[in-house]
Protein backbone atom coordinates (compact mmCIF):
# COMPACT_ATOMS: atom_id res chain seq x y z
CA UNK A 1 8.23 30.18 -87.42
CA UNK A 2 5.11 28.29 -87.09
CA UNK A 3 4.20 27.23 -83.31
CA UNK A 4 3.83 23.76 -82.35
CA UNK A 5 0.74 22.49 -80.85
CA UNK A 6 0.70 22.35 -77.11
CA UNK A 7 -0.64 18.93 -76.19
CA UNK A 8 -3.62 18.23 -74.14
CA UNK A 9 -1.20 16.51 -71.35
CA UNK A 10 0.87 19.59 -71.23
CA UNK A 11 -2.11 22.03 -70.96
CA UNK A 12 -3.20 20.07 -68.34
CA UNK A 13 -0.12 20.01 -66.56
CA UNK A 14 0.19 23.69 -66.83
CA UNK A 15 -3.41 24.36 -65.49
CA UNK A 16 -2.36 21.55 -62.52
CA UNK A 17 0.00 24.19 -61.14
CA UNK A 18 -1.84 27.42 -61.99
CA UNK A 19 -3.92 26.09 -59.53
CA UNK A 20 -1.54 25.07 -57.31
CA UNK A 21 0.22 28.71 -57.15
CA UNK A 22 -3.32 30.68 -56.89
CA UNK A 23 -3.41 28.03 -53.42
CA UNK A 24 -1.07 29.59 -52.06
CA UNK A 25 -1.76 33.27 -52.67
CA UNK A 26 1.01 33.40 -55.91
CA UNK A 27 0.02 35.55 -58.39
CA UNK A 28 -2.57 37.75 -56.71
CA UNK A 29 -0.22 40.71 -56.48
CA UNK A 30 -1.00 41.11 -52.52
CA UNK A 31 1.99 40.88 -50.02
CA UNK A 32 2.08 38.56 -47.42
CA UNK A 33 1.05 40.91 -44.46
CA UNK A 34 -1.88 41.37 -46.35
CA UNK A 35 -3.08 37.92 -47.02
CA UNK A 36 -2.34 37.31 -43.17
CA UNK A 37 -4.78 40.31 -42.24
CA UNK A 38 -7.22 39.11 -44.51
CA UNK A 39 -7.38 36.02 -43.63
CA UNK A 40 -7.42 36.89 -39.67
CA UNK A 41 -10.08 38.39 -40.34
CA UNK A 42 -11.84 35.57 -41.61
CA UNK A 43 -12.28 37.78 -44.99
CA UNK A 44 -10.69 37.70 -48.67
CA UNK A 45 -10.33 41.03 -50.51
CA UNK A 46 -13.22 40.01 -52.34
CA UNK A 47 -15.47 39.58 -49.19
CA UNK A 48 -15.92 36.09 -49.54
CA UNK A 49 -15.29 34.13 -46.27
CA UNK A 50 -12.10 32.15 -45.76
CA UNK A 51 -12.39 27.78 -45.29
CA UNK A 52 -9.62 28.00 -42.69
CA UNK A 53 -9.94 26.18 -39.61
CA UNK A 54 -11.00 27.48 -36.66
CA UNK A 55 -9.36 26.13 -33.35
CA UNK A 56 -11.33 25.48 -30.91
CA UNK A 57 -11.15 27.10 -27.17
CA UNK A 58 -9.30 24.64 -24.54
CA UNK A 59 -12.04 24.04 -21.71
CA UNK A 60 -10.55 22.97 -18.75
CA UNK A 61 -12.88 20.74 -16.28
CA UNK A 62 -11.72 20.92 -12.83
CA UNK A 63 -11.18 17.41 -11.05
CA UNK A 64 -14.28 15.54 -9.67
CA UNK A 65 -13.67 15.60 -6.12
CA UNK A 66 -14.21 12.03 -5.37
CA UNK A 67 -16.85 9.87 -3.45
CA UNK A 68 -15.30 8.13 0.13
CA UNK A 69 -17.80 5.82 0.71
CA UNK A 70 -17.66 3.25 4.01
CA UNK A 71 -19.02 0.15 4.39
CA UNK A 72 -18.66 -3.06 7.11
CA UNK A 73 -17.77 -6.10 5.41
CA UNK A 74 -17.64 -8.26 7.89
CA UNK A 75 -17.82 -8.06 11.85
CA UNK A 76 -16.15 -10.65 14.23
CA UNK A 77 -16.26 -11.82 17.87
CA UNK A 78 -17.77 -10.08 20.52
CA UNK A 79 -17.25 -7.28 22.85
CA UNK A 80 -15.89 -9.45 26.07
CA UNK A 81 -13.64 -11.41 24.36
CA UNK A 82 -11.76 -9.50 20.84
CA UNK A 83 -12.39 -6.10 21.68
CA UNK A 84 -9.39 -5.32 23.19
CA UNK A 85 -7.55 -7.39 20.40
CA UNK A 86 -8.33 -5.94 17.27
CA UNK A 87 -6.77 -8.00 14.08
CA UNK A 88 -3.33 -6.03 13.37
CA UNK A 89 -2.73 -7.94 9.97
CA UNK A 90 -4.80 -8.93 7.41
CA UNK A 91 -3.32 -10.67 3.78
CA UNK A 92 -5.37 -11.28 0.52
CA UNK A 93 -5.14 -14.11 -2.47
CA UNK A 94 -5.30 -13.54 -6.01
CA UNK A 95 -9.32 -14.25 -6.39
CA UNK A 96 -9.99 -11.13 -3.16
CA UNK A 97 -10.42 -13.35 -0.11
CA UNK A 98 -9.16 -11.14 2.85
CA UNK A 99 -7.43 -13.55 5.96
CA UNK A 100 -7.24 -11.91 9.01
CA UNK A 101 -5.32 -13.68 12.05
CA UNK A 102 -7.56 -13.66 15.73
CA UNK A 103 -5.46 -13.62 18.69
CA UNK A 104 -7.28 -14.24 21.31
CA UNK A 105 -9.56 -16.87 19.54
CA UNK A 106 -6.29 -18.57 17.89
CA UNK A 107 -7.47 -18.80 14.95
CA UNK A 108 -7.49 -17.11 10.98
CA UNK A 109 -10.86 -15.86 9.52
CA UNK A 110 -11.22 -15.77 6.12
CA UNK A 111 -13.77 -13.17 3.89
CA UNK A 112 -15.04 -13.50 0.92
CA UNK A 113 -15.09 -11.07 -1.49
CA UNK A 114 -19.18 -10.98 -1.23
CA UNK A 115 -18.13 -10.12 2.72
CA UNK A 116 -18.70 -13.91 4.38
CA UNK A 117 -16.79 -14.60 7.21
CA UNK A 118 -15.73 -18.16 8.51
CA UNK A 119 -13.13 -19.84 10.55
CA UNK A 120 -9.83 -21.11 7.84
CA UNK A 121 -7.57 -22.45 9.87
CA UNK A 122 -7.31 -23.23 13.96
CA UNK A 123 -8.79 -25.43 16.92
CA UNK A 124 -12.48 -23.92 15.99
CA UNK A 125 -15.16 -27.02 15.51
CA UNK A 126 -16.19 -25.29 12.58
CA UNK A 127 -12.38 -24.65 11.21
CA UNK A 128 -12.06 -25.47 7.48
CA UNK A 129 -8.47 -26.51 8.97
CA UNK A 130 -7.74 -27.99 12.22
CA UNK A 131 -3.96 -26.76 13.55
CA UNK A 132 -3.23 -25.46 16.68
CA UNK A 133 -1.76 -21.85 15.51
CA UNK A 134 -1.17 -20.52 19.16
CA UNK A 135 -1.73 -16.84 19.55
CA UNK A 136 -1.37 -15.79 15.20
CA UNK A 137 -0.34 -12.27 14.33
CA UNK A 138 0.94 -12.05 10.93
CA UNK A 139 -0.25 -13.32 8.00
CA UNK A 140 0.79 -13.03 4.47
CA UNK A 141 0.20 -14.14 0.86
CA UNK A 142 2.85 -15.27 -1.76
CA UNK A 143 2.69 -15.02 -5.50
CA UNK A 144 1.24 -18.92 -5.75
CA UNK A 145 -1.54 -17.50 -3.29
CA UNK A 146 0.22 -19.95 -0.87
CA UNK A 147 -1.02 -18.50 2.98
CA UNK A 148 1.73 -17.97 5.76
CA UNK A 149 0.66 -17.52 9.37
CA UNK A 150 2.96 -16.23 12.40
CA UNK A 151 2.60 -18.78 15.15
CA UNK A 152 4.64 -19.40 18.37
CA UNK A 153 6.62 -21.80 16.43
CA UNK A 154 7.62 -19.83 13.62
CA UNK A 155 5.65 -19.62 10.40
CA UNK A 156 3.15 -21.68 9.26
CA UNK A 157 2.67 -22.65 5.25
CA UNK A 158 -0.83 -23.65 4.22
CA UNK A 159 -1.15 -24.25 0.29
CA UNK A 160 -4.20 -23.43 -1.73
CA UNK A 161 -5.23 -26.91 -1.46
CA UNK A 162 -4.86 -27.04 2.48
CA UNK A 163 -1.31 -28.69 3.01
CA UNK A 164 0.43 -27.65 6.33
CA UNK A 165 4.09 -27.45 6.74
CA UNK A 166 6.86 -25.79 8.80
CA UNK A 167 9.33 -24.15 6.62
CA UNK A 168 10.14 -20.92 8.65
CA UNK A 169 11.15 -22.04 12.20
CA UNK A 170 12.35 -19.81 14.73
CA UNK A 171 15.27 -20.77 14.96
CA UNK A 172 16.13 -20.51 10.97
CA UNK A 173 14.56 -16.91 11.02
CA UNK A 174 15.94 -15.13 13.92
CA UNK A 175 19.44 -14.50 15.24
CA UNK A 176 20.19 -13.77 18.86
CA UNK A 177 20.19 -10.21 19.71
CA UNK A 178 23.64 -8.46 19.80
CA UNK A 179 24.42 -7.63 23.12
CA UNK A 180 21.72 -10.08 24.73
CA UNK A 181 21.37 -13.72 25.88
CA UNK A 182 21.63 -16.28 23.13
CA UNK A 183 18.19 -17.23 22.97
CA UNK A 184 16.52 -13.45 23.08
CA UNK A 185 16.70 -13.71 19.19
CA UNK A 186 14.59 -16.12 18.95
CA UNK A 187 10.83 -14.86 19.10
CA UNK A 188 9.03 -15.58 22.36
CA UNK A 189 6.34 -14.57 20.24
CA UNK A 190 4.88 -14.81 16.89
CA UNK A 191 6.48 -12.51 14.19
CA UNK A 192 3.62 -9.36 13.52
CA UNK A 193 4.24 -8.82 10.33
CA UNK A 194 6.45 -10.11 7.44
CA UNK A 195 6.02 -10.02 3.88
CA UNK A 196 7.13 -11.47 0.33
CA UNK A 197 8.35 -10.32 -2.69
CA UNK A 198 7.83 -12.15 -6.42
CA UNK A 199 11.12 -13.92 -6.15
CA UNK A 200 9.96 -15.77 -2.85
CA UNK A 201 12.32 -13.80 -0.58
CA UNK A 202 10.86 -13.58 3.25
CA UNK A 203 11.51 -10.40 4.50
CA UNK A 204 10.88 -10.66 8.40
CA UNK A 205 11.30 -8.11 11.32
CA UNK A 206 13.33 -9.43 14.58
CA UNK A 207 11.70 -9.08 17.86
CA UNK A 208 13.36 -6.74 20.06
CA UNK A 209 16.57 -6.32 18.00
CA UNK A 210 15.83 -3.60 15.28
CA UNK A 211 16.69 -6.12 12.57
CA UNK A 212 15.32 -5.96 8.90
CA UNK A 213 16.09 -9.56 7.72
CA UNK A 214 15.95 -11.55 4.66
CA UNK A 215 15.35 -15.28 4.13
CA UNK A 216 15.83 -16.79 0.77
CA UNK A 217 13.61 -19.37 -0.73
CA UNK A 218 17.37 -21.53 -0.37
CA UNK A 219 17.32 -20.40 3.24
CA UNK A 220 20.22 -18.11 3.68
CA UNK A 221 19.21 -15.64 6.17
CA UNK A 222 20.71 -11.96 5.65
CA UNK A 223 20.17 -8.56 7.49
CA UNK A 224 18.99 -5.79 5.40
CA UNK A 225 18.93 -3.35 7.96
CA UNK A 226 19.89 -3.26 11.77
CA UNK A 227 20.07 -0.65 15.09
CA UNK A 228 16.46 0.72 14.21
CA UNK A 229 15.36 2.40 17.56
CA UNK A 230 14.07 0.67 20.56
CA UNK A 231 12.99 0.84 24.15
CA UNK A 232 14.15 -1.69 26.71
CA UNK A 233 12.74 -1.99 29.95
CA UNK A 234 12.88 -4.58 32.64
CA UNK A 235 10.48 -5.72 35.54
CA UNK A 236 11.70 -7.56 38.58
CA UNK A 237 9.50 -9.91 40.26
CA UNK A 238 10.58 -10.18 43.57
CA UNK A 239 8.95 -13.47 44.29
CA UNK A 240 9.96 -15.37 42.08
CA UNK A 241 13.86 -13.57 41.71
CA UNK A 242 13.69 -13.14 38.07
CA UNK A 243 13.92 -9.78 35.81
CA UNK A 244 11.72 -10.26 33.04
CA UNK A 245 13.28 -7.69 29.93
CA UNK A 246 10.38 -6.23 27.09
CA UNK A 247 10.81 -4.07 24.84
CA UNK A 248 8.95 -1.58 22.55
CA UNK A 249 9.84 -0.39 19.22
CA UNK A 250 12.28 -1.65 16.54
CA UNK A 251 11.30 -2.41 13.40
CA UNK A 252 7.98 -3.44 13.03
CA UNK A 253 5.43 -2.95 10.37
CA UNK A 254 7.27 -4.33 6.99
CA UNK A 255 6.30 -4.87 2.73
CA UNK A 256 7.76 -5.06 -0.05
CA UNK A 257 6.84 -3.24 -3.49
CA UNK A 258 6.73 -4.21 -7.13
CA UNK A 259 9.93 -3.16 -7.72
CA UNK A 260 11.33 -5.27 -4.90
CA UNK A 261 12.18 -2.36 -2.29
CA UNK A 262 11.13 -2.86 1.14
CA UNK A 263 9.78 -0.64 4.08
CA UNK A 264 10.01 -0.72 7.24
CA UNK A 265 8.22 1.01 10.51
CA UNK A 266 10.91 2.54 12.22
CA UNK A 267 8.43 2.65 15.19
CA UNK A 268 10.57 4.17 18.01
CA UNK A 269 11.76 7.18 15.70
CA UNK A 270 8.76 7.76 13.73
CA UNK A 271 10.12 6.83 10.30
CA UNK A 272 9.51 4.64 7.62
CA UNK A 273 12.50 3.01 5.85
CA UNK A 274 13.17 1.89 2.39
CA UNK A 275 15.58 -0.52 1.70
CA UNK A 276 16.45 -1.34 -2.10
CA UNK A 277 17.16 -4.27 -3.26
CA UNK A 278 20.85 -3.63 -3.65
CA UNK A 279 20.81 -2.96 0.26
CA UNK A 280 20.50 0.62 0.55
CA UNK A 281 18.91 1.67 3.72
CA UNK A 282 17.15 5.53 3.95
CA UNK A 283 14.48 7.31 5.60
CA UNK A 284 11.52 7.73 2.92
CA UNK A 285 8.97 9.33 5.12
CA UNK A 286 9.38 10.80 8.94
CA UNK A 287 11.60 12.69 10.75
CA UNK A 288 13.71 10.83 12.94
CA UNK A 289 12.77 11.28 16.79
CA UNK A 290 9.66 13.90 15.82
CA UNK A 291 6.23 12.35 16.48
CA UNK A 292 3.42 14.36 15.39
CA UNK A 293 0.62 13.93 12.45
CA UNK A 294 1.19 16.24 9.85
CA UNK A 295 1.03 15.32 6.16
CA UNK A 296 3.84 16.44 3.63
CA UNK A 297 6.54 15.59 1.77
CA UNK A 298 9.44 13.17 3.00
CA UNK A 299 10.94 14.49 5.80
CA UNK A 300 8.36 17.08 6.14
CA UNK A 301 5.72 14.74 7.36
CA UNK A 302 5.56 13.54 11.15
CA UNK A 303 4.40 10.06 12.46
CA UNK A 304 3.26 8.67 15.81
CA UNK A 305 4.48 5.12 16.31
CA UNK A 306 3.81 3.73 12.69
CA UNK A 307 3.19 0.27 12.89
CA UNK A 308 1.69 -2.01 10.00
CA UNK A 309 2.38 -1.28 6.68
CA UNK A 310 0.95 -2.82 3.39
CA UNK A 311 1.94 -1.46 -0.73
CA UNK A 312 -0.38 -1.30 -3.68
CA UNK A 313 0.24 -2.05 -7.17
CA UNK A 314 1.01 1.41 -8.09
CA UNK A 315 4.36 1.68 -5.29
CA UNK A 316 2.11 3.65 -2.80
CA UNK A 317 2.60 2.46 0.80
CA UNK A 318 -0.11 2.68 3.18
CA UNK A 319 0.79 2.79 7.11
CA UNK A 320 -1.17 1.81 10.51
CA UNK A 321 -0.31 5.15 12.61
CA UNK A 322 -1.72 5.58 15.84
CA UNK A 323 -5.32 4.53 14.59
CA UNK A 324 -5.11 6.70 12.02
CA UNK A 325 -4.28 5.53 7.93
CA UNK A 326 -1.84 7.47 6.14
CA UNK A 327 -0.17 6.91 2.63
CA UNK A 328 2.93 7.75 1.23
CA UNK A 329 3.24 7.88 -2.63
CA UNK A 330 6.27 6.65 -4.35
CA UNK A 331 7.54 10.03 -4.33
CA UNK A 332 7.12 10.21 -0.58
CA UNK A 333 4.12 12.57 -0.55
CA UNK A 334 2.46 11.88 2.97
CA UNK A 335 -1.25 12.08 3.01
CA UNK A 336 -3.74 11.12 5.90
CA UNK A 337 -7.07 8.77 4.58
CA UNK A 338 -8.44 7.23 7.85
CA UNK A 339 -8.79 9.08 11.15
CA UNK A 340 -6.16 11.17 12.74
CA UNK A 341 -3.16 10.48 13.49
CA UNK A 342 -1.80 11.07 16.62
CA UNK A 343 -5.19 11.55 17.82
CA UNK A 344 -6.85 8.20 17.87
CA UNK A 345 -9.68 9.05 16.09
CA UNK A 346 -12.38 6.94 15.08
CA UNK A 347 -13.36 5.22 11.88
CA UNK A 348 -16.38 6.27 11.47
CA UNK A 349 -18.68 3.11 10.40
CA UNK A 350 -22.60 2.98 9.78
CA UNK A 351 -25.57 1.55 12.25
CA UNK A 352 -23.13 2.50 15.08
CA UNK A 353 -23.83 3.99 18.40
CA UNK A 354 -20.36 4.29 19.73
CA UNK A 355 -18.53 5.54 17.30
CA UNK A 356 -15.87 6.48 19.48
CA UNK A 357 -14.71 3.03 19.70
CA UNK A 358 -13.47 2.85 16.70
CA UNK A 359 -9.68 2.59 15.48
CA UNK A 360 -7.80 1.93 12.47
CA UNK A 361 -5.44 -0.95 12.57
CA UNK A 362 -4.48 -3.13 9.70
CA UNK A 363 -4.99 -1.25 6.27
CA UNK A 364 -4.65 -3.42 2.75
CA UNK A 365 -5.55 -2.91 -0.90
CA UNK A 366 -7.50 -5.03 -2.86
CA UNK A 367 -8.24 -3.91 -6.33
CA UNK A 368 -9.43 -0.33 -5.90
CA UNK A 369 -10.33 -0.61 -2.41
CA UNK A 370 -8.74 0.07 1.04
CA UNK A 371 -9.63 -2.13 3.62
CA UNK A 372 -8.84 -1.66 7.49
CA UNK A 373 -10.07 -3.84 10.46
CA UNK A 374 -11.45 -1.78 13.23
CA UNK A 375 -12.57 -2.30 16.67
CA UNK A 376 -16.73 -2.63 16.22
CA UNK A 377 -18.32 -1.35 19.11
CA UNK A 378 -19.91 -5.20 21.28
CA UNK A 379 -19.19 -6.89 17.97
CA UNK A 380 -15.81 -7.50 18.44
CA UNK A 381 -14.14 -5.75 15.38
CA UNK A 382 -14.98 -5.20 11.80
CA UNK A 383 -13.49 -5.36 8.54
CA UNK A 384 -14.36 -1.88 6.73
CA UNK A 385 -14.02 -1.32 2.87
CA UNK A 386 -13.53 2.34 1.76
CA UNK A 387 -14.07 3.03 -1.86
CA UNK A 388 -12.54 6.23 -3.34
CA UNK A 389 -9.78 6.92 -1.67
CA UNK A 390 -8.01 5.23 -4.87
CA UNK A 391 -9.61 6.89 -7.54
């Protein structure tokens, strides 16, 4: 029988996978432990060098340990007057201006950015706002970069545009203390710290009462959190036949997180709290009733009367502790950043020449900055930027 022509298509076809098997090492008659040696040896039987691809050896870099560097952004007041009462809050608006309450001067700087200082709000001639704000101690900053001060009468709103009102009274805020008169509640002084979260919620600490409260933007107060530990004393004063009661501890320091969880210094028994927002109330960093300084995990780390507290971004928590800064990651890994706990070290500033003066008190983060005010040798105190820490 005659054979029929193979077409060109065909032929073509047929030389298509020729090529294909000779790819893969078909038809060369060697077994497969022998094309593996050959080509692990970066040879063919023939000599000829293989085109395989050669990986690359993983070089690992160790970490950049990085940069702390320190500067004074601003210094405020004067030795004989503010020395003795450094700022212990400090809140900051959306565009980086840093408002720090003055006690003693009744008054609320505010600092740019660039690092200039000037009176915001108070009885100062040169006030950008004329109020009388008492003796202020907390401040804080909502999401509308609305300002709220802690004054004798409760807390203050001031809007971006300057408008002053009263929506957080005393009365509204605080309940009497269990146990106590009916008007002990109420706070004979301004509130130290309280804080908000996105949804407008005031979250507030009661004065001598161990009370975690929140206030709702409809005003419905509720307690988060209550018998944190406290010291009562009382002083008699013979000449006048009256017992005056004070106390120390309770919760003090208090923010709130991303997330909406709050903390709270737990100052008496050297604790932080976290409360979720469904109410649940546990010890995230401290041991209960241990003071001491050391860094650590959860309950592995110690504390010596924690006091203000401030959050970043990221859920990290950064806490005033006996003039030292520490933070505690979300996963409640303690770390020290500023001083020494427990040891009142200094914060050690440039073109000083008593550095021993100097004490941590009021730590916040702005961008990727910490920020701490700091007693400043005869200039009163200082606000002092570390860069960093964050990195």
């Amino acid at each position: 029988m005659k054979a029929k022509p193979v077409s060109a298509f065909r032929l073509s076809l047929l030389a298509l996978v020729c090529a294909m098997i000779a790819g893969c090492g078909g038809g060369s008659g060697s077994s497969p432990t022998a094309s593996s040696s050959a080509a692990g040896s970066g040879s063919s039987s023939s000599g000829a060098p293989t085109t395989g691809t050669v990986t690359p050896p993983i070089i690992v870099t160790p970490p950049l340990t990085p940069v702390i560097t320190t500067s004074v952004v601003a210094t405020v007041g004067n030795g004989s007057t503010i020395i003795d009462e450094t700022a212990t809050s400090e809140a900051a608006d959306s565009a980086g201006n840093i408002y720090i309450p003055d006690v003693n001067q009744q008054l609320v700087w505010k600092v740019t950015p660039s690092g200039t200082a000037s009176v915001y709000i108070g009885n100062a001639a040169d006030a950008k706002l004329s109020y009388s704000l008492g003796a202020p101690q907390g401040v804080a900053v909502d999401h509308a970069d609305n300002l709220y001060i802690g004054t004798l009468e409760g807390i203050v709103k001031v809007s971006p545009s300057g408008a002053i009102s009263k929506p957080y009274l005393n009365a509204d805020i605080y309940a009497p203390e269990p146990g106590n008169n009916a008007n002990s509640g109420e706070a004979a002084y301004p509130a130290a710290q309280f804080a908000f979260d996105t949804l407008g919620n005031l979250y507030v600490t009661v004065p001598c009462s161990g009370i975690v409260r929140k206030i709702t933007p409809s005003g419905a107060a509720i307690t988060l959190a209550s018998g944190l530990g406290m010291l009562t004393s009382e002083t008699q004063i013979p000449d006048e036949g009256v017992t005056i009661t004070s106390c120390t501890g309770g919760a003090n320091g208090i923010a709130v997180d991303a997330l909406g969880n709050v903390y709270a210094a737990d100052t008496q028994n050297q604790r932080i709290l976290k409360i979720t927002p469904s109410g649940t109330v546990s010890t995230f960093a401290g041991a209960a009733g241990i003071a001491g300084s050391a860094d650590g995990s959860g309950g592995m780390a110690t504390f010596y009367a924690p006091s203000n507290l401030t959050t970043d971004l990221a859920g990290n928590v950064y806490v005033s502790d006996s003039n030292g800064i520490r933070r505690i990651t979300p996963q409640g890994m303690v770390k020290t950043l500023v001083g020494i706990a427990n040891g009142n070290a200094p914060v050690l500033l440039p073109n000083s020449a008593a550095s021993a003066e100097f004490g941590a008190q009021a730590p916040i983060v702005v961008g990727s900055s910490l920020y701490v005010t700091a007693t400043y040798s005869t200039f009163g105190w200082a606000l002092v930027r570390f860069d960093g820490f964050l990195q």
